[in-house]
Each structure stands twice: as structure tokens, then as C-alpha cells.
Protein backbone atom coordinates (compact mmCIF):
# COMPACT_ATOMS: atom_id res chain seq x y z
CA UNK A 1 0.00 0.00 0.00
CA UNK A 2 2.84 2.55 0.94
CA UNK A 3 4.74 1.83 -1.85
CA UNK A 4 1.35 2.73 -4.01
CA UNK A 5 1.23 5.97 -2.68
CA UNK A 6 4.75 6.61 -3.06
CA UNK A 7 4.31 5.73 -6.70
CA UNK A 8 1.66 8.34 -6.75
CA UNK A 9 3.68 11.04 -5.11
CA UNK A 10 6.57 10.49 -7.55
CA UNK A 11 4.08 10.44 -10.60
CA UNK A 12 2.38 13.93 -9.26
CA UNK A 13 5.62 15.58 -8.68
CA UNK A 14 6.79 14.75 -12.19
CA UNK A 15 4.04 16.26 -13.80
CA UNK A 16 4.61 19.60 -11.70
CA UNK A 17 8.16 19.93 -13.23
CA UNK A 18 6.63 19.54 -16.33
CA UNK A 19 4.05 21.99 -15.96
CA UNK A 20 6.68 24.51 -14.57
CA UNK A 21 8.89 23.39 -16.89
CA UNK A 22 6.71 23.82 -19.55
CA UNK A 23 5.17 27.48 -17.75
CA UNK A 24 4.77 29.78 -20.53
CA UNK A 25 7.32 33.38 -19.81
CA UNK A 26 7.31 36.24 -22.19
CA UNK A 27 11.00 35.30 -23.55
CA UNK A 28 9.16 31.75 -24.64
CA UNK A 29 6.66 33.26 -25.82
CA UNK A 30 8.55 35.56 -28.18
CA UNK A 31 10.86 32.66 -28.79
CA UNK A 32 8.29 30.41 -29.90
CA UNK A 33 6.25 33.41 -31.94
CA UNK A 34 9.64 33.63 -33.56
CA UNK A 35 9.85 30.26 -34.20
CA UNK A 36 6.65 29.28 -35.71
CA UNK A 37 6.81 33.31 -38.26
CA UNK A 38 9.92 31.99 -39.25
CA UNK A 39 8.72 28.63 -40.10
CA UNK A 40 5.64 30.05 -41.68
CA UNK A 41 8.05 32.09 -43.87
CA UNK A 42 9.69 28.97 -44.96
CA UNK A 43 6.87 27.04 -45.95
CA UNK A 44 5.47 29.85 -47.90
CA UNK A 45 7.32 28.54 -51.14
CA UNK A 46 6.16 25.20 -51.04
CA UNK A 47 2.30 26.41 -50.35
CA UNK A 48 2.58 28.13 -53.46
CA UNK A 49 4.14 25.58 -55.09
CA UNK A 50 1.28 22.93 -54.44
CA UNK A 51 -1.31 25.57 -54.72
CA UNK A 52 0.18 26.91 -58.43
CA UNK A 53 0.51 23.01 -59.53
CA UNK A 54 -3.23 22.28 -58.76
CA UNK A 55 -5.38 25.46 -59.50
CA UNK A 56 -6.77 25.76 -62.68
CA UNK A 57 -4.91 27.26 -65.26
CA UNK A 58 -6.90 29.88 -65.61
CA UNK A 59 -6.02 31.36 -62.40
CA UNK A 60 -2.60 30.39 -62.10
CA UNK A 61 -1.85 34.52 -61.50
CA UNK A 62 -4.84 35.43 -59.73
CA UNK A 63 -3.58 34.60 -55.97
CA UNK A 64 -6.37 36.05 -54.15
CA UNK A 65 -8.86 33.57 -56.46
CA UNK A 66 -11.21 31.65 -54.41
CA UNK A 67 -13.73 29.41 -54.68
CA UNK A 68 -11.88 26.83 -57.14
CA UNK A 69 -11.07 23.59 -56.82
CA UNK A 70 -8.02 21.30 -56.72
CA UNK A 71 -7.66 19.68 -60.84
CA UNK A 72 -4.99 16.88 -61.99
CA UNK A 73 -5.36 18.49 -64.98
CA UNK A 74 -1.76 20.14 -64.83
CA UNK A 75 0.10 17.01 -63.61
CA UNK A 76 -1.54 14.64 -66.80
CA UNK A 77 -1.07 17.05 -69.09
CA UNK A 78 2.66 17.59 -68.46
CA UNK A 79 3.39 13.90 -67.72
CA UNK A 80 2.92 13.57 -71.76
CA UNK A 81 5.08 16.26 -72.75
CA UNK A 82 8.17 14.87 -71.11
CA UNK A 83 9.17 11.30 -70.38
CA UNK A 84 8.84 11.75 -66.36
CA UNK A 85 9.28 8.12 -66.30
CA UNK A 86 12.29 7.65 -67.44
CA UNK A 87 13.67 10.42 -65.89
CA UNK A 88 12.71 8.75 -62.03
CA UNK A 89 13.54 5.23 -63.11
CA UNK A 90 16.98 7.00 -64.22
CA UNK A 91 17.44 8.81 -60.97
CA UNK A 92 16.11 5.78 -58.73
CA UNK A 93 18.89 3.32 -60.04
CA UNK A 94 21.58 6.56 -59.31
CA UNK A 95 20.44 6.71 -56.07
CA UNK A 96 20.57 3.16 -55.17
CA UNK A 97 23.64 2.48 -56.44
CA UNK A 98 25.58 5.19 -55.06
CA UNK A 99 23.82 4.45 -51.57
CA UNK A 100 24.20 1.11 -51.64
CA UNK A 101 28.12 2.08 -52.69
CA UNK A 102 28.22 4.38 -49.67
CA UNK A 103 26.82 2.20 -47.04
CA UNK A 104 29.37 -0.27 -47.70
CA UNK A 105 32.58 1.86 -47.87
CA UNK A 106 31.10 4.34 -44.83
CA UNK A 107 30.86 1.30 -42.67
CA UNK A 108 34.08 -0.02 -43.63
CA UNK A 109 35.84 3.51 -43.12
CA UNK A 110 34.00 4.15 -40.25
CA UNK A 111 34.65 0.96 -38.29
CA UNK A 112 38.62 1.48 -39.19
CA UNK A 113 38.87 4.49 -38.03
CA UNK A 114 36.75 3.87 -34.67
CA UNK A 115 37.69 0.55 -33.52
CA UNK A 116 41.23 0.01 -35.74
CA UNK A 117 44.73 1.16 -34.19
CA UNK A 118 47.12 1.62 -37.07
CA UNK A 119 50.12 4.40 -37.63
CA UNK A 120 48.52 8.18 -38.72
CA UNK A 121 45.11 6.68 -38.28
CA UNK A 122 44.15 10.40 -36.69
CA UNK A 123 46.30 12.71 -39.30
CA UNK A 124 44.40 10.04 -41.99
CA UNK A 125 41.16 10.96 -40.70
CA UNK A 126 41.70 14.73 -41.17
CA UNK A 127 42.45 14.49 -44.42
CA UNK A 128 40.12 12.71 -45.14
CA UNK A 129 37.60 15.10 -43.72
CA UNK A 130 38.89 17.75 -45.64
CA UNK A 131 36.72 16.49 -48.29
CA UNK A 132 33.76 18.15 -46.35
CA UNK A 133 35.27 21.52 -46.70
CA UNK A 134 35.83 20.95 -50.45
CA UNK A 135 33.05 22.18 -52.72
CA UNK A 136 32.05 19.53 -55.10
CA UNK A 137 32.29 21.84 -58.24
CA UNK A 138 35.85 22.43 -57.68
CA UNK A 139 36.61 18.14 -58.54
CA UNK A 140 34.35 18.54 -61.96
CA UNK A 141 37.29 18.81 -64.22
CA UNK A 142 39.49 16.10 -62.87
CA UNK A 143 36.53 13.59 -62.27
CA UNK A 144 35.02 14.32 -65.70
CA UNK A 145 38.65 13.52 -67.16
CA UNK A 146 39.14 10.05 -64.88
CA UNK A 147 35.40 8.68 -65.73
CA UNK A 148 36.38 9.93 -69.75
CA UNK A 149 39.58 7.97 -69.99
CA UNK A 150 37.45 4.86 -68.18
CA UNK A 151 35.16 5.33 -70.77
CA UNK A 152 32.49 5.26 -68.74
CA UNK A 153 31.23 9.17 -70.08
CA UNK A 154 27.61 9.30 -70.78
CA UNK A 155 26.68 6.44 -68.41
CA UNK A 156 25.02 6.33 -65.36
CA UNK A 157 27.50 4.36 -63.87
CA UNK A 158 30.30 6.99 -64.67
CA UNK A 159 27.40 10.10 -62.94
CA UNK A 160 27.75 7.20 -59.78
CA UNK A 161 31.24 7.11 -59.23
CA UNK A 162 32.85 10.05 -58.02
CA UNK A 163 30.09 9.89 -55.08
CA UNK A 164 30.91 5.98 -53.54
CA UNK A 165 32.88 7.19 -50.92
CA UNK A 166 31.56 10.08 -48.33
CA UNK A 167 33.20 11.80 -45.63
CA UNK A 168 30.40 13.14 -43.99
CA UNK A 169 28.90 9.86 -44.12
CA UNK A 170 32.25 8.42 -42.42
CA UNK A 171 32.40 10.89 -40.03
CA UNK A 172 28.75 10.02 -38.70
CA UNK A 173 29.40 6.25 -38.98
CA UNK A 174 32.60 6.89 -37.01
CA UNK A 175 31.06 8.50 -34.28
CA UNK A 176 28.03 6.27 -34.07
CA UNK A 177 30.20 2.88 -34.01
CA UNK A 178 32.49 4.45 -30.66
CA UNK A 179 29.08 4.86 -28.86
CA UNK A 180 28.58 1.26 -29.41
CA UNK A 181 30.11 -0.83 -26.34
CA UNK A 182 33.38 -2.23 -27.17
CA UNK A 183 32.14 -5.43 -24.91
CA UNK A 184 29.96 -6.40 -27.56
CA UNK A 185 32.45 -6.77 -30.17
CA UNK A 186 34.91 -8.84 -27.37
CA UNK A 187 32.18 -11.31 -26.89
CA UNK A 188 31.32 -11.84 -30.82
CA UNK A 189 34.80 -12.47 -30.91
CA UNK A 190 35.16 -15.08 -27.97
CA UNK A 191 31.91 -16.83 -29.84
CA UNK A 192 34.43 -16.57 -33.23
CA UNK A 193 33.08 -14.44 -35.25
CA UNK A 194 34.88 -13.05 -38.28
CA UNK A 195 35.13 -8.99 -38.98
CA UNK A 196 32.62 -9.82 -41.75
CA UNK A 197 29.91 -11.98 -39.00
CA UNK A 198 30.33 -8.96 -36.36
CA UNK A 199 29.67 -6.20 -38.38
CA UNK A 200 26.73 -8.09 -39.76
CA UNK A 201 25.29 -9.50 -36.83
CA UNK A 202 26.35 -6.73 -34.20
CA UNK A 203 27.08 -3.55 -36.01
CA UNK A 204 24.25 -3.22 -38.54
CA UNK A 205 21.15 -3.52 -36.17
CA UNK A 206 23.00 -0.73 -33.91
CA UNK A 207 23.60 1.23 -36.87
CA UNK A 208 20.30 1.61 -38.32
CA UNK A 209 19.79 5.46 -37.49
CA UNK A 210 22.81 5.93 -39.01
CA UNK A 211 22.07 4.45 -42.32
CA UNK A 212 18.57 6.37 -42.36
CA UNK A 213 20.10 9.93 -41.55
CA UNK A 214 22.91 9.87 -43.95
CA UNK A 215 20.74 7.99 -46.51
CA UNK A 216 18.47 10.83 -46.47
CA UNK A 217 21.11 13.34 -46.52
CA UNK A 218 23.32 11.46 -49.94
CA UNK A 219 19.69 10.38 -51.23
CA UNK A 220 18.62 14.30 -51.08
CA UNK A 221 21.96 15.47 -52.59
CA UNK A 222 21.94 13.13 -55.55
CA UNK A 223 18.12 13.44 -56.39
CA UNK A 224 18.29 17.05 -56.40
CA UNK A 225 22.79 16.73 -57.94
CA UNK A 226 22.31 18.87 -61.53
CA UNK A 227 25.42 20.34 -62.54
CA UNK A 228 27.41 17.01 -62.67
CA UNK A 229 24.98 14.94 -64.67
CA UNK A 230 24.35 17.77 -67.07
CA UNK A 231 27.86 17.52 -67.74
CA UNK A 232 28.46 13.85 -67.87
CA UNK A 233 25.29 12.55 -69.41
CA UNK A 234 24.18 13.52 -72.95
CA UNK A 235 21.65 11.29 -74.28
CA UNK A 236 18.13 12.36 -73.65
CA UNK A 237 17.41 8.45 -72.62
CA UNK A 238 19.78 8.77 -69.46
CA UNK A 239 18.93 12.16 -68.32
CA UNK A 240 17.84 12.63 -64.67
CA UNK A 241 14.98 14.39 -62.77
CA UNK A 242 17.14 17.59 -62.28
CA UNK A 243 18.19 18.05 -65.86
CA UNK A 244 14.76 16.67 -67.77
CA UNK A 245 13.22 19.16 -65.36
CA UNK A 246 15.58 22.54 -66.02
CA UNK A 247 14.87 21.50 -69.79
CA UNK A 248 11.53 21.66 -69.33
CA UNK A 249 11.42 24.72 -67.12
CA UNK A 250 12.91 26.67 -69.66
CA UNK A 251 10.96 25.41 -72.53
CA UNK A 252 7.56 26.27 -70.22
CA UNK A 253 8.82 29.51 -69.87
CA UNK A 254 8.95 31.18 -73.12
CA UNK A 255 5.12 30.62 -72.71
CA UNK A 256 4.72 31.63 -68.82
CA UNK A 257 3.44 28.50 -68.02
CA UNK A 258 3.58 28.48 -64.49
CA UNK A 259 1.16 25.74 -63.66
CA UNK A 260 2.59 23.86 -65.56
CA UNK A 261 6.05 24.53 -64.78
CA UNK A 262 4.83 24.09 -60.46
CA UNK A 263 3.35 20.56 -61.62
CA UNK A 264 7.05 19.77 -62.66
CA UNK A 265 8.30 20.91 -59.81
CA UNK A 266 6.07 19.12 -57.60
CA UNK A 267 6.69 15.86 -59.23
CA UNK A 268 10.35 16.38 -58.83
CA UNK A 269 10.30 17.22 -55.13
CA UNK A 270 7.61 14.82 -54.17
CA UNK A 271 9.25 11.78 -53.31
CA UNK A 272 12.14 13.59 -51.18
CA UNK A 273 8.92 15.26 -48.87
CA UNK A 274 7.73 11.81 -48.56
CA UNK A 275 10.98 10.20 -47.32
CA UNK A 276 11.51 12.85 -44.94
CA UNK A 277 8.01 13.08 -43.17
CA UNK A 278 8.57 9.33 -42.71
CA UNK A 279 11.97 9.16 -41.23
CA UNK A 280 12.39 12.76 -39.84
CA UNK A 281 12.24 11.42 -36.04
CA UNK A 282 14.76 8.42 -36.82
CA UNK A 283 17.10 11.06 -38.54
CA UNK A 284 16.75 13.56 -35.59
CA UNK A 285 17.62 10.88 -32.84
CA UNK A 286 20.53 9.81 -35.36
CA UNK A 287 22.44 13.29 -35.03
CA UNK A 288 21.63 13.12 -31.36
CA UNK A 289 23.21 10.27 -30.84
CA UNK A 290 26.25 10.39 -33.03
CA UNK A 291 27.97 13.29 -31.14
CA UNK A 292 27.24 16.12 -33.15
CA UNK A 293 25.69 18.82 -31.16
């Protein structure tokens, strides 16, 4: 009975801190009316985005219209004046394969430099995070030339390769894998399991969060990646999203066709505001958890 009621007690007194806790002050309140005018702000875009790719072409300029309602009409009628589907199957196999690349060579990298001891491992890792401070346009030239004399220009493959390694990714896997307990990895080894059986059977469950928060990040980079595929890739059949859709965008606007241009957009940027609503809480907890701050 007594230890009910203390059960009770510690249950009540919990929910005071969180009331206080939660207590609203003028600085929160300012904060959060900050917050949410800023956020507002943001989404502002993408409202008229979605509104411009569904109202009727008539009143694609007339933003104070009301009274109309949501048509398809814009989507269908663009999805036959481009071949949309090619363009995402294109883009879908890029992204796979250069994930699935990256998940491989991040956990590999990332293990090494976490749980490995070997000479320079630490002036190794620098360097190799140097990459991050690197802009990605600056390594055109010299990757265009290496993927040339491979003879892999105009391929998807050869738009893959310069992106199956990833420092960032590294860094994160590194810094989620010396979270992990080392006792783990002593005990799959006193069972005798090989490097390949730990990281399988250990590792990869733990690492899970990783693999969803820098999926998201490489899968949003590549999807919406334009400048290096443009160059690489010349045939109309193995053009991506990005590219089919900047041809299309300027085609649409000799004749102001913003609807239509919005629907493009839309279908584009669809699949990305998908995968993030889904996995936005698994790729918060991720960066919470790998010791970035």
C-alpha cells in the first residue's frame, strides 16, 4: 500500500516539473512566436508551389482567387510532354547504387577508423575530412577527365562514381560505431566471429539510425545533384529528374506557363517530402546520438 502511494507522489511531482517546466514566460513566448513566423516564412514557397501546380490554369496569377477547386489536370497534361518516367527510373537506379556504394565503404571507413589502431590513423582521418570543406564543383574537371579515360562518359554508372565514398557519411558512422560498447564486439569475438559476422550480426542492427540519416542526406543530394549529370550525361534516354526538369522549365517559360512549370516541380520534389516526413524522427535521434551537437 505505501509503496502505491509513493508511486503516486513520484508520478504527481513529475508532472509539476513539467508543468513549470513547460510554464509559458514572455521570452518563450517571443521565442516560440519567432519560431513558428519563421517557419511560416519557410513554408510559404512550397504552399505556393502545391497551390500553383493544382489550380486551374486559368487562375494560375490570380492569388487572391477563391472558390476553385483542386484539378490533376496540370500534372496529366505535363506527364505527356516529357518522359517523367524515365527520368525517375533513371534517378532511382543513381540513387541506389551510389547508396548502396556508400553504405558499404562508410561502414568499412567508419569501423577502421573507430575501432582500428594503425600508424597516422588520426592525421588520416583529417584528411580525409577535408573532403567536407571541399566544394564539389571544384573536382568537376578532374573527375570528368578520370570517368572519360574509363570510358564510362555518358553512363550512369560513370554520374555514380565520383560519389561511392563520403566523408560526412564516415564521419557520422565513425562516431556512431564508438558509442557502441566495445564489450559487444569482445564477446562476438570469444563466440568466433569473423570482422565480416560482427559487423553483420552486431554492427548493422545498432547502426540503423545511421544508415537512415545519412541515406536521407546522400539520397537528397543526388536526387536534387544537376550540374554534374548535365555535364556527364548527354543522351536524352539517361537524363535525370534535375536536368529533364531545367529543360523543361525553360521550354515552359517562353510561354509563362507556371502551372505547368509548379506541376514539374512538384513531381520532382515529391518523393524527397515523402521520405523525410517518414523518417524525420529516426534522422533527428541519429544526429543526437552520433555526437554532433
Amino acid at each position: 500500500m505505501l509503496k502505491g502511494v509513493n508511486d503516486m507522489t513520484a508520478i504527481t511531482a513529475k508532472k509539476r516539473e513539467r508543468k513549470a517546466a513547460w510554464k509559458m514566460t514572455p521570452g518563450k513566448f517571443l521565442l516560440y512566436a519567432f519560431m513558428y513566423t519563421f517557419a511560416i516564412l519557410c513554408f510559404i514557397p512550397l504552399i505556393w508551389l502545391v497551390r500553383t501546380a493544382f489550380v486551374p490554369k486559368e487562375l494560375e496569377l490570380k492569388m487572391l482567387a477563391v472558390g476553385w477547386l483542386p484539378t490533376f489536370s496540370n500534372i496529366t497534361r505535363i506527364w505527356g510532354m516529357a518522359p517523367w518516367g524515365n527520368y525517375y527510373v533513371n534517378t532511382l537506379i543513381l540513387v541506389a547504387g551510389v547508396l548502396g556504394a556508400q553504405f558499404i565503404t562508410i561502414t568499412m571507413a567508419g569501423y577502421a577508423f573507430a575501432r582500428l589502431n594503425f600508424y597516422g590513423k588520426n592525421t588520416l582521418f583529417i584528411l580525409f575530412l577535408t573532403q567536407i570543406m571541399i566544394a564539389a564543383d571544384v573536382l568537376i574537371l578532374p573527375n570528368y577527365m578520370t570517368i572519360t579515360r574509363l570510358g564510362l562518359n555518358d553512363t550512369l554508372l560513370g554520374a555514380m562514381m565520383p560519389f561511392f565514398a563520403s566523408a560526412m557519411g564516415t564521419f557520422l558512422m565513425r562516431q556512431t560505431i564508438k558509442t557502441i560498447p566495445y564489450e559487444l564486439e569482445e564477446a562476438a569475438k570469444i563466440d568466433g566471429c569473423n570482422l565480416f559476422k560482427m559487423i553483420i550480426r552486431i554492427y548493422l542492427p545498432l547502426l540503423v539510425p545511421c544508415y537512415i540519416a545519412h541515406g536521407l542526406i546522400a539520397a537528397s543530394y543526388q536526387w536534387n545533384n544537376f550540374l554534374w549529370p548535365l555535364i556527364v550525361i548527354n543522351k536524352p534516354a539517361k537524363r535525370l529528374l534535375t536536368v529533364g526538369l531545367a529543360i523543361f522549365a525553360q521550354a515552359s517559360e517562353i510561354g509563362a506557363l507556371w502551372s505547368d512549370t509548379c506541376a514539374a516541380t512538384l513531381l520532382t520534389v515529391a518523393p524527397l517530402l515523402i521520405l523525410f516526413f517518414f523518417f524525420q524522427k529516426r534522422f533527428i535521434e541519429s544526429f543526437a546520438h552520433s555526437g554532433i551537437k
